[in-house]
Every structure is written in C-alpha cells, then in structure tokens.
C-alpha atoms as a PDB file:
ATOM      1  CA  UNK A   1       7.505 -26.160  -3.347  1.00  0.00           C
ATOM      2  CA  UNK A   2      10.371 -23.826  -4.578  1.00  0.00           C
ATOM      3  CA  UNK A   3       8.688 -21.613  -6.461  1.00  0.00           C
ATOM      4  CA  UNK A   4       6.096 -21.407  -3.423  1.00  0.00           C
ATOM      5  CA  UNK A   5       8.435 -20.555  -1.193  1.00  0.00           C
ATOM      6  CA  UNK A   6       9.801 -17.651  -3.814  1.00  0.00           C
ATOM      7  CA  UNK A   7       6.540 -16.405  -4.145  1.00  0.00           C
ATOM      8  CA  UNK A   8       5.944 -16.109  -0.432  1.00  0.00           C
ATOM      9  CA  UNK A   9       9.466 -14.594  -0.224  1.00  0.00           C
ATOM     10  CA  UNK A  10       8.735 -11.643  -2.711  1.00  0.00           C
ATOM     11  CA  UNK A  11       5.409 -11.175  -1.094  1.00  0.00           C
ATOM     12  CA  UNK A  12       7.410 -10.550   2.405  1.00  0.00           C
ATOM     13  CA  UNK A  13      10.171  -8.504   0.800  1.00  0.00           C
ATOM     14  CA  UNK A  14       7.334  -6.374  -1.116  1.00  0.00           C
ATOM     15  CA  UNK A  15       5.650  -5.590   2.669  1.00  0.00           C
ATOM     16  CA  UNK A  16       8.743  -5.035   4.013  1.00  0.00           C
ATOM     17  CA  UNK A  17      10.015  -2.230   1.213  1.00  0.00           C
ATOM     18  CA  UNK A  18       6.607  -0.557   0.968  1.00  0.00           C
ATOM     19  CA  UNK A  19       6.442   0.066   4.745  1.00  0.00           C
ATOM     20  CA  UNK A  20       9.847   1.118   4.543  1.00  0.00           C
ATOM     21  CA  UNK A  21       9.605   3.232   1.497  1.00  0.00           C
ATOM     22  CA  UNK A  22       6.387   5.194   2.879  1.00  0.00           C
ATOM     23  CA  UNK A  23       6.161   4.594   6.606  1.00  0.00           C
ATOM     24  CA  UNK A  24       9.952   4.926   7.710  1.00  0.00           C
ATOM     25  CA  UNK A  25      10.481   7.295   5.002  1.00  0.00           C
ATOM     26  CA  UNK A  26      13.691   5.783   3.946  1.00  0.00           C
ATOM     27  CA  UNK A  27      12.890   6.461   0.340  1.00  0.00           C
ATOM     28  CA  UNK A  28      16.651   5.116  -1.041  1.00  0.00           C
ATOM     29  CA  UNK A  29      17.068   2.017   0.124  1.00  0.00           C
ATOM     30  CA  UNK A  30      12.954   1.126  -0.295  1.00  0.00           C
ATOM     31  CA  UNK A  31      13.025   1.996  -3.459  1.00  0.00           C
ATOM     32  CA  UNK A  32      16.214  -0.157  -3.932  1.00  0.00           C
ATOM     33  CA  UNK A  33      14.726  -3.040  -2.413  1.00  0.00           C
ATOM     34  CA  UNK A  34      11.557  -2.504  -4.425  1.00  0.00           C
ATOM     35  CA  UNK A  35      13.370  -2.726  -7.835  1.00  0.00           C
ATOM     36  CA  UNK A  36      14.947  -5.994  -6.453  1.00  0.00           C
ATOM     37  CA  UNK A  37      11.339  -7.240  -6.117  1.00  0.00           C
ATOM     38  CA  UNK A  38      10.807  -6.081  -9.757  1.00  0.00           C
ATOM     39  CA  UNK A  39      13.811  -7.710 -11.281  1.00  0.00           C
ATOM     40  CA  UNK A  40      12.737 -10.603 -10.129  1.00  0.00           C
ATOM     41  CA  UNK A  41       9.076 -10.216 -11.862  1.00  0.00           C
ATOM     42  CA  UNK A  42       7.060  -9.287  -9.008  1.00  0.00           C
ATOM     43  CA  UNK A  43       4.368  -7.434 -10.316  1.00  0.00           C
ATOM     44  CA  UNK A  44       2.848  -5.581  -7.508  1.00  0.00           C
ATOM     45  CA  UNK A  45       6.330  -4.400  -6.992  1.00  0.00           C
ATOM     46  CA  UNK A  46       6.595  -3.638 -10.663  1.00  0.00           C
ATOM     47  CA  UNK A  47       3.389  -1.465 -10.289  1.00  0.00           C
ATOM     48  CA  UNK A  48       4.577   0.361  -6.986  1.00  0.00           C
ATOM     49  CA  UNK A  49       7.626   1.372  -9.169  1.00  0.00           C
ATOM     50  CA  UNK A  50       5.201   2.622 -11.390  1.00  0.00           C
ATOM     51  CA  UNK A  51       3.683   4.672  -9.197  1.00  0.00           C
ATOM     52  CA  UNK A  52       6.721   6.121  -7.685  1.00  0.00           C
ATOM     53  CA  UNK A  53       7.605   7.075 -11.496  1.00  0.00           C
ATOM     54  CA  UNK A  54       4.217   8.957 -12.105  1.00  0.00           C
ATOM     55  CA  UNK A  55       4.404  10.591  -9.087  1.00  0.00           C
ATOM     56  CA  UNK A  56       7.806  11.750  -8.639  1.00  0.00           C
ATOM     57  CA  UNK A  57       7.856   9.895  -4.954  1.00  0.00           C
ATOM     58  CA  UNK A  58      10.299  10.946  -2.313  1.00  0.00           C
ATOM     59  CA  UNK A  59      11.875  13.732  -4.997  1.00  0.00           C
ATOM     60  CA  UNK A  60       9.980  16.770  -6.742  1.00  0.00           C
ATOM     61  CA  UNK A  61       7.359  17.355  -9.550  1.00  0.00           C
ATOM     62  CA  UNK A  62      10.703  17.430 -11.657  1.00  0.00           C
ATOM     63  CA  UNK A  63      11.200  13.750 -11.043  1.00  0.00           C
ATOM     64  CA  UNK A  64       8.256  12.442 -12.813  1.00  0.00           C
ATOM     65  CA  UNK A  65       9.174   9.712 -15.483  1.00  0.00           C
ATOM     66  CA  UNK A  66       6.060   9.207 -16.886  1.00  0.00           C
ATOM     67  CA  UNK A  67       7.155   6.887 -20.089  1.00  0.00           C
ATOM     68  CA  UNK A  68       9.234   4.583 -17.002  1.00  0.00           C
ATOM     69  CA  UNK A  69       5.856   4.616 -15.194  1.00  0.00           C
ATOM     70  CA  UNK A  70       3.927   3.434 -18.128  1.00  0.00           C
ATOM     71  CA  UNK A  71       6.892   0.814 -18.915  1.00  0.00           C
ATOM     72  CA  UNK A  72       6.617  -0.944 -15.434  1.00  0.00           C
ATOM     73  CA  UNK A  73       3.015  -0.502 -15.985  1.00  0.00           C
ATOM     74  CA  UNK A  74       2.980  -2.385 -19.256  1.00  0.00           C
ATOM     75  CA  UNK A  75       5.154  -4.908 -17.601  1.00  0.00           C
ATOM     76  CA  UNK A  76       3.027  -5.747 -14.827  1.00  0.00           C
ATOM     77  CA  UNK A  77       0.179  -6.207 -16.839  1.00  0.00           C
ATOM     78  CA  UNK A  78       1.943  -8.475 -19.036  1.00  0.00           C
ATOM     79  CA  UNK A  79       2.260 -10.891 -15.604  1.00  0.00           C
ATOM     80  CA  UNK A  80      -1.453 -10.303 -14.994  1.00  0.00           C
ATOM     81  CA  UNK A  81      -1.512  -7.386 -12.491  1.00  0.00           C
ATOM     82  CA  UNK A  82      -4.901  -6.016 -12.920  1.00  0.00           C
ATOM     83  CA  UNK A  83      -4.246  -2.311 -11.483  1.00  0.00           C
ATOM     84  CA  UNK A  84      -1.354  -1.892 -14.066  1.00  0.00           C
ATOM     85  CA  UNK A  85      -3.677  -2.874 -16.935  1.00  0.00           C
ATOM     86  CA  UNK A  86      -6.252  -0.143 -15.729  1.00  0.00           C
ATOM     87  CA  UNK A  87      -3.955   1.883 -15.784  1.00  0.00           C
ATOM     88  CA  UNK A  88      -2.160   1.349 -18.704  1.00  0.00           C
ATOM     89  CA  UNK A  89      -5.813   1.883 -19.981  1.00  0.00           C
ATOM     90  CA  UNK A  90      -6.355   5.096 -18.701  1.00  0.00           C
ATOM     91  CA  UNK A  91      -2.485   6.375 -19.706  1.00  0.00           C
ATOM     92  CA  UNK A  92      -3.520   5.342 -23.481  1.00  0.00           C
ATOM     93  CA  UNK A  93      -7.072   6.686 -23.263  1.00  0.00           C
ATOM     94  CA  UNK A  94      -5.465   9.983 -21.992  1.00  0.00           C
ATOM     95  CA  UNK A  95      -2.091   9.929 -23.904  1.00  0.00           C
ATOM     96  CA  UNK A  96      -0.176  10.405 -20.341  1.00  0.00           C
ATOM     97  CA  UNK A  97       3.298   8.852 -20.751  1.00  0.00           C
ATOM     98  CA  UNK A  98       2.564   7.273 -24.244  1.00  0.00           C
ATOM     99  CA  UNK A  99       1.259   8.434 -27.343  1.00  0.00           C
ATOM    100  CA  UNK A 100      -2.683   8.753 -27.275  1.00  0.00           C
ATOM    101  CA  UNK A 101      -4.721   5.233 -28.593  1.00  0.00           C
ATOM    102  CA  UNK A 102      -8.613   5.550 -27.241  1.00  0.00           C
ATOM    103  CA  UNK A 103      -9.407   2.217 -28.701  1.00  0.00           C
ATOM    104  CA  UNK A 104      -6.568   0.214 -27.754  1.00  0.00           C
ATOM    105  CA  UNK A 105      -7.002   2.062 -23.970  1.00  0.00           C
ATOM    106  CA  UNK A 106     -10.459   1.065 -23.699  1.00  0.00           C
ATOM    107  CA  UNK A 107      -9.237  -2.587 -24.549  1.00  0.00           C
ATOM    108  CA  UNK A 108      -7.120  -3.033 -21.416  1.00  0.00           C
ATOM    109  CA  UNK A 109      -9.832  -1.391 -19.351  1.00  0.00           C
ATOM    110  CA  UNK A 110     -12.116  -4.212 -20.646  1.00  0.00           C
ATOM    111  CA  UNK A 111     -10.035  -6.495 -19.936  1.00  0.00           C
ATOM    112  CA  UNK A 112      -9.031  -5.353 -16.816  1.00  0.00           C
ATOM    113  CA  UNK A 113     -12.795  -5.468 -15.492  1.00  0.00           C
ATOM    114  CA  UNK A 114     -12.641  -9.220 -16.870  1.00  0.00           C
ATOM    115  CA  UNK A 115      -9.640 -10.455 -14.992  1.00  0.00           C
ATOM    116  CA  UNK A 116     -11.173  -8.916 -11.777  1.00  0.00           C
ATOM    117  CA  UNK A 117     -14.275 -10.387 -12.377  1.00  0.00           C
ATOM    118  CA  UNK A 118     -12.526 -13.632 -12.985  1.00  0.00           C
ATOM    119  CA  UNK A 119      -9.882 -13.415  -9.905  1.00  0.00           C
ATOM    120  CA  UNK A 120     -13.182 -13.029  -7.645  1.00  0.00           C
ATOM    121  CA  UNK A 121     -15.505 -15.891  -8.884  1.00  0.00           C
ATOM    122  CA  UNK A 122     -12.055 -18.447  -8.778  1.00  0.00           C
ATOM    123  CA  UNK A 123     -11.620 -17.372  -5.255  1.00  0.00           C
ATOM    124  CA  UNK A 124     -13.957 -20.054  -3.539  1.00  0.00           C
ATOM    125  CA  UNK A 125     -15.886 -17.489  -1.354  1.00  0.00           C
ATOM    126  CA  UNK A 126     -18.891 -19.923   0.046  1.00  0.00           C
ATOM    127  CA  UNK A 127     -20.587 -17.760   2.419  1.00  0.00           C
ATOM    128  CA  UNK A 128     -22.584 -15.837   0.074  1.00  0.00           C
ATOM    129  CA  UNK A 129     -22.681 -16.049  -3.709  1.00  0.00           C
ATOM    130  CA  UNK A 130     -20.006 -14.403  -6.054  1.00  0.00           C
ATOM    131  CA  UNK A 131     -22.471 -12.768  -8.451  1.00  0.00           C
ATOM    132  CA  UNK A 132     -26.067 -11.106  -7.735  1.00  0.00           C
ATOM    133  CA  UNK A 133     -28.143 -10.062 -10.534  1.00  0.00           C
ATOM    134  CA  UNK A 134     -30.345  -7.185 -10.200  1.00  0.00           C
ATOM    135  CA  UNK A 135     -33.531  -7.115 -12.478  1.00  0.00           C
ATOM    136  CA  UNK A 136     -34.469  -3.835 -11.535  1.00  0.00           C
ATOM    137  CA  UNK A 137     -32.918  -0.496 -13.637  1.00  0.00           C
ATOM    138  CA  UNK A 138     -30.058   0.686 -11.772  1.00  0.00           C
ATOM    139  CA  UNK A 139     -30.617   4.267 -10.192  1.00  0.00           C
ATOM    140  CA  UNK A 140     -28.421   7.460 -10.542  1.00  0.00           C
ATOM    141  CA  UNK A 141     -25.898   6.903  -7.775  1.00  0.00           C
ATOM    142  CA  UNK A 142     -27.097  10.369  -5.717  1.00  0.00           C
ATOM    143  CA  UNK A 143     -30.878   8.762  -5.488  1.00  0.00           C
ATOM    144  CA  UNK A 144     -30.167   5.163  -4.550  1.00  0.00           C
ATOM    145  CA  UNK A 145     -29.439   4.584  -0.471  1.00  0.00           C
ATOM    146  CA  UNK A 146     -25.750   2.185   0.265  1.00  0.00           C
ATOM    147  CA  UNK A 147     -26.397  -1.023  -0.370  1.00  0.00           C
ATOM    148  CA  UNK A 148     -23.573  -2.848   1.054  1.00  0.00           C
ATOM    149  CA  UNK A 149     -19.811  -3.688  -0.407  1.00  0.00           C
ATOM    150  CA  UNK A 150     -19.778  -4.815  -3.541  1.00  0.00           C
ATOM    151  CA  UNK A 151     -17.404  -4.752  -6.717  1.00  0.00           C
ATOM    152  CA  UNK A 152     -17.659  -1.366  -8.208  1.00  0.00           C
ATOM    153  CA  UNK A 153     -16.538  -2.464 -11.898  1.00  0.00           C
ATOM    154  CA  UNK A 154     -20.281  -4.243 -12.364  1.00  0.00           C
ATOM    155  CA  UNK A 155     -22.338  -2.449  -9.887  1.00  0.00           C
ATOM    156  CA  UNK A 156     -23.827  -0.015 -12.921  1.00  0.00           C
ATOM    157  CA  UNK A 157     -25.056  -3.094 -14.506  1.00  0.00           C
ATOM    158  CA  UNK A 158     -27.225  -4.819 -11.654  1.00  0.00           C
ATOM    159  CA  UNK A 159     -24.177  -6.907 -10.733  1.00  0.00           C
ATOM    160  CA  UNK A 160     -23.052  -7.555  -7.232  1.00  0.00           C
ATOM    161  CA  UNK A 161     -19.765  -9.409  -6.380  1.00  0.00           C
ATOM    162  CA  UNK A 162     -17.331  -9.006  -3.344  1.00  0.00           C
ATOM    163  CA  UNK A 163     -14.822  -6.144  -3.690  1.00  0.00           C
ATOM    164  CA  UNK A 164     -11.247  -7.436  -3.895  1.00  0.00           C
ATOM    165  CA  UNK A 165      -9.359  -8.232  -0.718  1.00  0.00           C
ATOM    166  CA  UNK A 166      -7.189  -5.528   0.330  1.00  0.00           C
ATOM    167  CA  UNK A 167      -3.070  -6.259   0.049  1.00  0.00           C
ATOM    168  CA  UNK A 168      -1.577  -6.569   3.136  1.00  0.00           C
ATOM    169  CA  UNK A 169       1.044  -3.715   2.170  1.00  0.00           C
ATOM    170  CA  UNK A 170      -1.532  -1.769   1.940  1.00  0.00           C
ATOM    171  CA  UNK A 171      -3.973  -2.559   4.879  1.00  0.00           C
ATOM    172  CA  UNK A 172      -0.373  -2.392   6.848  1.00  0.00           C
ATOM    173  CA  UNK A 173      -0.011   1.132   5.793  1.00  0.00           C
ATOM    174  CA  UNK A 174      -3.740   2.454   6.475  1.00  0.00           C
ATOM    175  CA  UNK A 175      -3.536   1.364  10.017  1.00  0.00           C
ATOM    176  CA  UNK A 176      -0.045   3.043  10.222  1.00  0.00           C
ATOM    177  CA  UNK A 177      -1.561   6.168   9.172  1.00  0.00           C
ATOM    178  CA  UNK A 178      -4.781   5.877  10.839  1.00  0.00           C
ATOM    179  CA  UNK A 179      -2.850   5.027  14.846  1.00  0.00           C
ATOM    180  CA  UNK A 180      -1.358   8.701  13.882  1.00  0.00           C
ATOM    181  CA  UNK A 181      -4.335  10.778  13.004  1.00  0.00           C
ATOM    182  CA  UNK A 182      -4.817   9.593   9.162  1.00  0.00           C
ATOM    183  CA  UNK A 183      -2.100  11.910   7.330  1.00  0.00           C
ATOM    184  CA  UNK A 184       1.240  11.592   6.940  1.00  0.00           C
ATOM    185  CA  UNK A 185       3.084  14.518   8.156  1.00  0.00           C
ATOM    186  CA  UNK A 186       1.928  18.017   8.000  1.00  0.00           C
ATOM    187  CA  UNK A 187       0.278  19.048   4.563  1.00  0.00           C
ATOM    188  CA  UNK A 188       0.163  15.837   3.482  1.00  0.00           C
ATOM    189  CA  UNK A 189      -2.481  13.029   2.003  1.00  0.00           C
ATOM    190  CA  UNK A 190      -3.474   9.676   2.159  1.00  0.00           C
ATOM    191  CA  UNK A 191      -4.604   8.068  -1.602  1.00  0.00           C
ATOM    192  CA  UNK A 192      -8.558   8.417  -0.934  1.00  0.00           C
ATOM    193  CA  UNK A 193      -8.686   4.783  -2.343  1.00  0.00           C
ATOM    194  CA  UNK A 194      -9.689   3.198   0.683  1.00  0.00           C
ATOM    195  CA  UNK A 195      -7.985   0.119   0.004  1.00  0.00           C
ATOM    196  CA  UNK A 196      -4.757   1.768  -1.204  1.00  0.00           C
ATOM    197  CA  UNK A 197      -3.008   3.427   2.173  1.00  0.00           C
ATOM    198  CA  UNK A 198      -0.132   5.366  -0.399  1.00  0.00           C
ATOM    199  CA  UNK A 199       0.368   8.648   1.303  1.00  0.00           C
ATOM    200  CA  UNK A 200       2.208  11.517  -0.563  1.00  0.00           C
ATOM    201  CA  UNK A 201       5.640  12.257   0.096  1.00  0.00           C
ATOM    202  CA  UNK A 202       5.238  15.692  -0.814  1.00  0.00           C
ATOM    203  CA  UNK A 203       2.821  17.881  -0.623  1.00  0.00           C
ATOM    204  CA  UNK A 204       0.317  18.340  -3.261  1.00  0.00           C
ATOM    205  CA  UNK A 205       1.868  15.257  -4.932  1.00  0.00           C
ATOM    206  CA  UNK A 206      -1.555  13.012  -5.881  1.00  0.00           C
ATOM    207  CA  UNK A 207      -4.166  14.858  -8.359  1.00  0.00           C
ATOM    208  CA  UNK A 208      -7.371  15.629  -7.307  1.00  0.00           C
ATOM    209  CA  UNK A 209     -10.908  15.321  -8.206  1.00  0.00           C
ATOM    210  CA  UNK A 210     -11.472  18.003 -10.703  1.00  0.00           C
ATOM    211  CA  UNK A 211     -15.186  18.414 -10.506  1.00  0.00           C
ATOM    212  CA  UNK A 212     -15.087  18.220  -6.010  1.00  0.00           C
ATOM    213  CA  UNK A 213     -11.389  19.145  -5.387  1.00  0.00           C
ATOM    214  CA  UNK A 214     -12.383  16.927  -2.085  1.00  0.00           C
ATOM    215  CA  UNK A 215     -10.586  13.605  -3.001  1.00  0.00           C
ATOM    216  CA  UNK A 216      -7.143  12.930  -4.270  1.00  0.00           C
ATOM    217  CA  UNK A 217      -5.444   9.372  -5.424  1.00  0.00           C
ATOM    218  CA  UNK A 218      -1.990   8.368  -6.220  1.00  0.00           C
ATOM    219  CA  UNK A 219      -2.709   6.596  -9.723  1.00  0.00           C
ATOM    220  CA  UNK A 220      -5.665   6.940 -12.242  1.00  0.00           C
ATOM    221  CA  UNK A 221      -5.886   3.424 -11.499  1.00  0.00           C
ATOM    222  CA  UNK A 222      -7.202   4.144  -7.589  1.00  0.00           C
ATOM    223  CA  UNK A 223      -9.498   6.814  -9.016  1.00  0.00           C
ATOM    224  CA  UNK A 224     -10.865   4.587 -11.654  1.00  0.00           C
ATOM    225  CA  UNK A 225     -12.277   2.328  -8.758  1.00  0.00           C
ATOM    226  CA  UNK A 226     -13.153   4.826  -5.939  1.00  0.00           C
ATOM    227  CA  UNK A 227     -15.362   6.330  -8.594  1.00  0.00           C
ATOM    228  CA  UNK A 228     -17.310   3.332  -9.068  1.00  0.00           C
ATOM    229  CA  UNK A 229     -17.109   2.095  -5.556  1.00  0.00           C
ATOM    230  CA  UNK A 230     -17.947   5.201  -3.212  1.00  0.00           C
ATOM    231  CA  UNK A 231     -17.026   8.712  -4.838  1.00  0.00           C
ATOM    232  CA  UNK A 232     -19.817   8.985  -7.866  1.00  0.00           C
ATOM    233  CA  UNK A 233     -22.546   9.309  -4.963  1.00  0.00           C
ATOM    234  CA  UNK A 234     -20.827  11.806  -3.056  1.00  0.00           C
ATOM    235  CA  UNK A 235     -19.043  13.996  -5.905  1.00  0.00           C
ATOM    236  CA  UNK A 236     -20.372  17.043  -5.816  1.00  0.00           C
ATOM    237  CA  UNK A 237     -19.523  19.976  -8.803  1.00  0.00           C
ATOM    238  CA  UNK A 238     -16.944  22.638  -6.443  1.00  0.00           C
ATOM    239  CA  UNK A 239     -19.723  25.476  -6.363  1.00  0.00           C
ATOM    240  CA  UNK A 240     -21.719  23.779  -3.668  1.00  0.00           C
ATOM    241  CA  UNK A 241     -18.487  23.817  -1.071  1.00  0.00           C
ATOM    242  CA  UNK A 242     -16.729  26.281  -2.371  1.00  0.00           C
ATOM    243  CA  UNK A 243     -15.706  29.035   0.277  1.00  0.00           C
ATOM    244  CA  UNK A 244     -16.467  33.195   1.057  1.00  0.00           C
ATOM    245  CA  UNK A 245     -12.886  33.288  -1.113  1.00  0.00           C
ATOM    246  CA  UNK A 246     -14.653  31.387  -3.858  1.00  0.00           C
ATOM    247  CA  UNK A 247     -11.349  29.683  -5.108  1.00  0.00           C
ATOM    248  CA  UNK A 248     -11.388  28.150  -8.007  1.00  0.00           C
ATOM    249  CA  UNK A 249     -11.075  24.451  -8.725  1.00  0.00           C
ATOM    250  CA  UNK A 250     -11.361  24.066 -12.345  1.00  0.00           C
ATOM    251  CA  UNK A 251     -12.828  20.893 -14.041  1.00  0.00           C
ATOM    252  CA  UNK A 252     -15.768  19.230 -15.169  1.00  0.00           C
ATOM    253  CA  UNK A 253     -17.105  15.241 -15.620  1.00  0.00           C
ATOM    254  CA  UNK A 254     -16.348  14.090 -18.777  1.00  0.00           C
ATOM    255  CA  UNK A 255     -19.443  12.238 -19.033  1.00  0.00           C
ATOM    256  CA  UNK A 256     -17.871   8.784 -18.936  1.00  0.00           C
ATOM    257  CA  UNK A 257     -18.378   5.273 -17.084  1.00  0.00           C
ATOM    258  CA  UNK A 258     -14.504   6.086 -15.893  1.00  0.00           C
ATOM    259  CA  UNK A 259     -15.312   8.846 -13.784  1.00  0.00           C
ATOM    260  CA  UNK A 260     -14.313  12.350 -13.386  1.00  0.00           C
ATOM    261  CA  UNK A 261     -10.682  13.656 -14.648  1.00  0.00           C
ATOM    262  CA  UNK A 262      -7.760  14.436 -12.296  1.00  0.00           C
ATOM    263  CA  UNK A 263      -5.928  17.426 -11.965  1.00  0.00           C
ATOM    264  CA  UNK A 264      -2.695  18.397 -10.087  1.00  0.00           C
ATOM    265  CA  UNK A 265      -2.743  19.912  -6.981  1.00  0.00           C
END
C-alpha cells in the first residue's frame, strides 16, 4: 500500500513539474522538481530530464549535454522505460552523445519494440483483440488508404495492436496548447508526436524531418514512432513543396525501417 501510494505520488509530482516546466514556463524550479522525481527513480521523469539535456530546454543550443541526456536515458531504460531504450537505440545507432555501436543500438530498439508489444497485450483490453494478423502483403504506405489506430512498431508486418495510451502529462499539455491556437508562443513548435505535447522553448529548438522539413520532434525517440504511425504516408522529398525561393532543406531517407534522419533547425 506504501509503495502504491509513492508511485501515485511521483506520478502527481511528474504532472505537476511538466506543466510547470513547459506550460507556466517556470523552467528553474520545474526542472528542480523534475530531478526530485528522478532521484527518487521515476523514470518518465528520468527521461524528461533527458530530453531537456538533448535539447538544451529553457537555455540555448550551447546548453546541450548530450552524454547527461544519454545517461538519464540509459537510466530509465534500466527501470523499463520504453522511450528511453528507443532512444538510447537510436543515440548508439547514430553515435549522438556516446560513442557509435550499430549492433548494440539495434539491440535496444529490438527490445524496445518487445516491451511495447508486451506492455499492450498485459493490459487486459477486452473490447477488441490485442493482436490482428494480416495475411495479405503489406502495401507501400503512400498506396494503402488509413486503416484505423494501430501500433506503429508492427504495422509493416501485418500486425495490428492498440497504440499506447497517451500520459496524462502529456495529453495535459496538448490541450493546453491546442485552447491557445496549437503553438507555444510566437515562432515556436509543438513535438509533431501526437501523443507527446513537448513544445520548444526556443525557437528552432526540435530537429526536423530532413527529407519534408514539414515535421519536427523533441527526441529521436518521438520521430522513431510518428514515422511508423502517421508520417511515412505523408513524407514527401522537399522538392514537391518547396517555394518560388526554392530554399533548401537538405536530407535524404536513409532507407531504413527507422525512418528518415533529423536535422537541426
């Protein structure tokens, strides 16, 4: 009963320092709180650090700690938080914030796909079943119509499971956003993760898309899954949108089941 009511404690205090963090803007004292979290081995909170390190939140593109982010990363997927082991898989498969291992990086994305898999069918959802097999060849992504919600880590293989329910944190923030026009301030982005809410605190602080330029996210970890979920039908190489200036967005798909590459804004 103790330990319940910890967990349900940390799970308030997380809310309560990620709305405070990026909604209220009071980026000391969140981020305060939000190591408190941490310390006491909360990993969402551990990951949200982790985040704040990659990006260089509430500060500049000079306070970027990327071997801190891919610490708390490493931590939090040590206590089983799958986002932090995706992206500890894409740091190592990219050799951002640690020292480049393809094979080992590949690993944790494996097994981060198997944990979500796992966290869904041990959730109890009766109303429709957890997995749906497809016999039929799965179509290029631009020639198949929307077939519903479904996990995107299976979804090339015939597979059809319920996406992951969305953290309250983060539903919390994307109606905050959304009640005042979807963007933070002036200049500013939402993570196009739709189940993430992070907006920047800075402009141009999330990477883009670097074959579209459209979409940004706040961690490889978001772009890993909007990829498979909703942005490999829509992403569309730059020189179809591109304006009478023809800027340039450079980039190209790197051919992988991961998705496209990132690049800062």
């Amino acid at each position: 009963m103790l330990n319940e009511c910890l967990i349900l404690s940390l799970l308030g205090l997380f809310i309560f320092v990620q709305i405070r963090f990026y909604c209220l803007q009071n980026r000391g004292s969140g981020a305060a709180l939000m190591a408190k979290a941490a310390m006491n081995s909360h990993a969402p909170a551990l990951y949200s650090l982790a985040v704040i390190q990659f990006n260089g939140s509430g500060g500049t593109k000079n306070d970027k700690d990327l071997r801190a982010g891919v610490a708390l990363c490493a931590r939090a997927a040590f206590l089983g938080h799958i986002d932090a082991l995706r992206e500890l898989g894409h740091c190592l498969q990219d050799g951002y914030g640690v020292k480049q291992n393809v094979t080992e990086g590949r690993r944790f994305l494996v097994q981060a796909n198997v944990r979500e898999l796992a966290a869904v069918l041990s959730a109890g959802n009766n109303k429709r079943p957890w997995l749906t097999w497809s016999h039929q060849p799965v179509p290029h992504p631009r020639l198949r119509s929307e077939t519903g919600s479904g996990c995107p880590l299976l979804s090339d293989y015939g597979c059809n499971v319920p996406a992951p329910e969305v953290h309250p944190a983060s539903q919390f923030m994307s109606e905050w956003f959304d009640i005042r026009g979807g963007f933070p301030s002036a200049g500013m982005r939402l993570c196009s993760q739709s189940g993430c809410g992070r907006p920047e605190t800075r402009r141009h602080e999330f990477r883009r898309c670097s074959v579209c330029g459209v979409v940004n996210y706040c961690s490889r970890a978001c772009q890993a899954l909007d990829w498979k979920f909703r942005h490999k039908a829509e992403c569309a190489p730059v020189e179809r949108w591109l304006d009478d200036d023809d800027e340039d967005v450079a980039g190209e798909n790197d051919g992988g089941d991961d998705g496209v590459m990132m690049v800062d804004s």
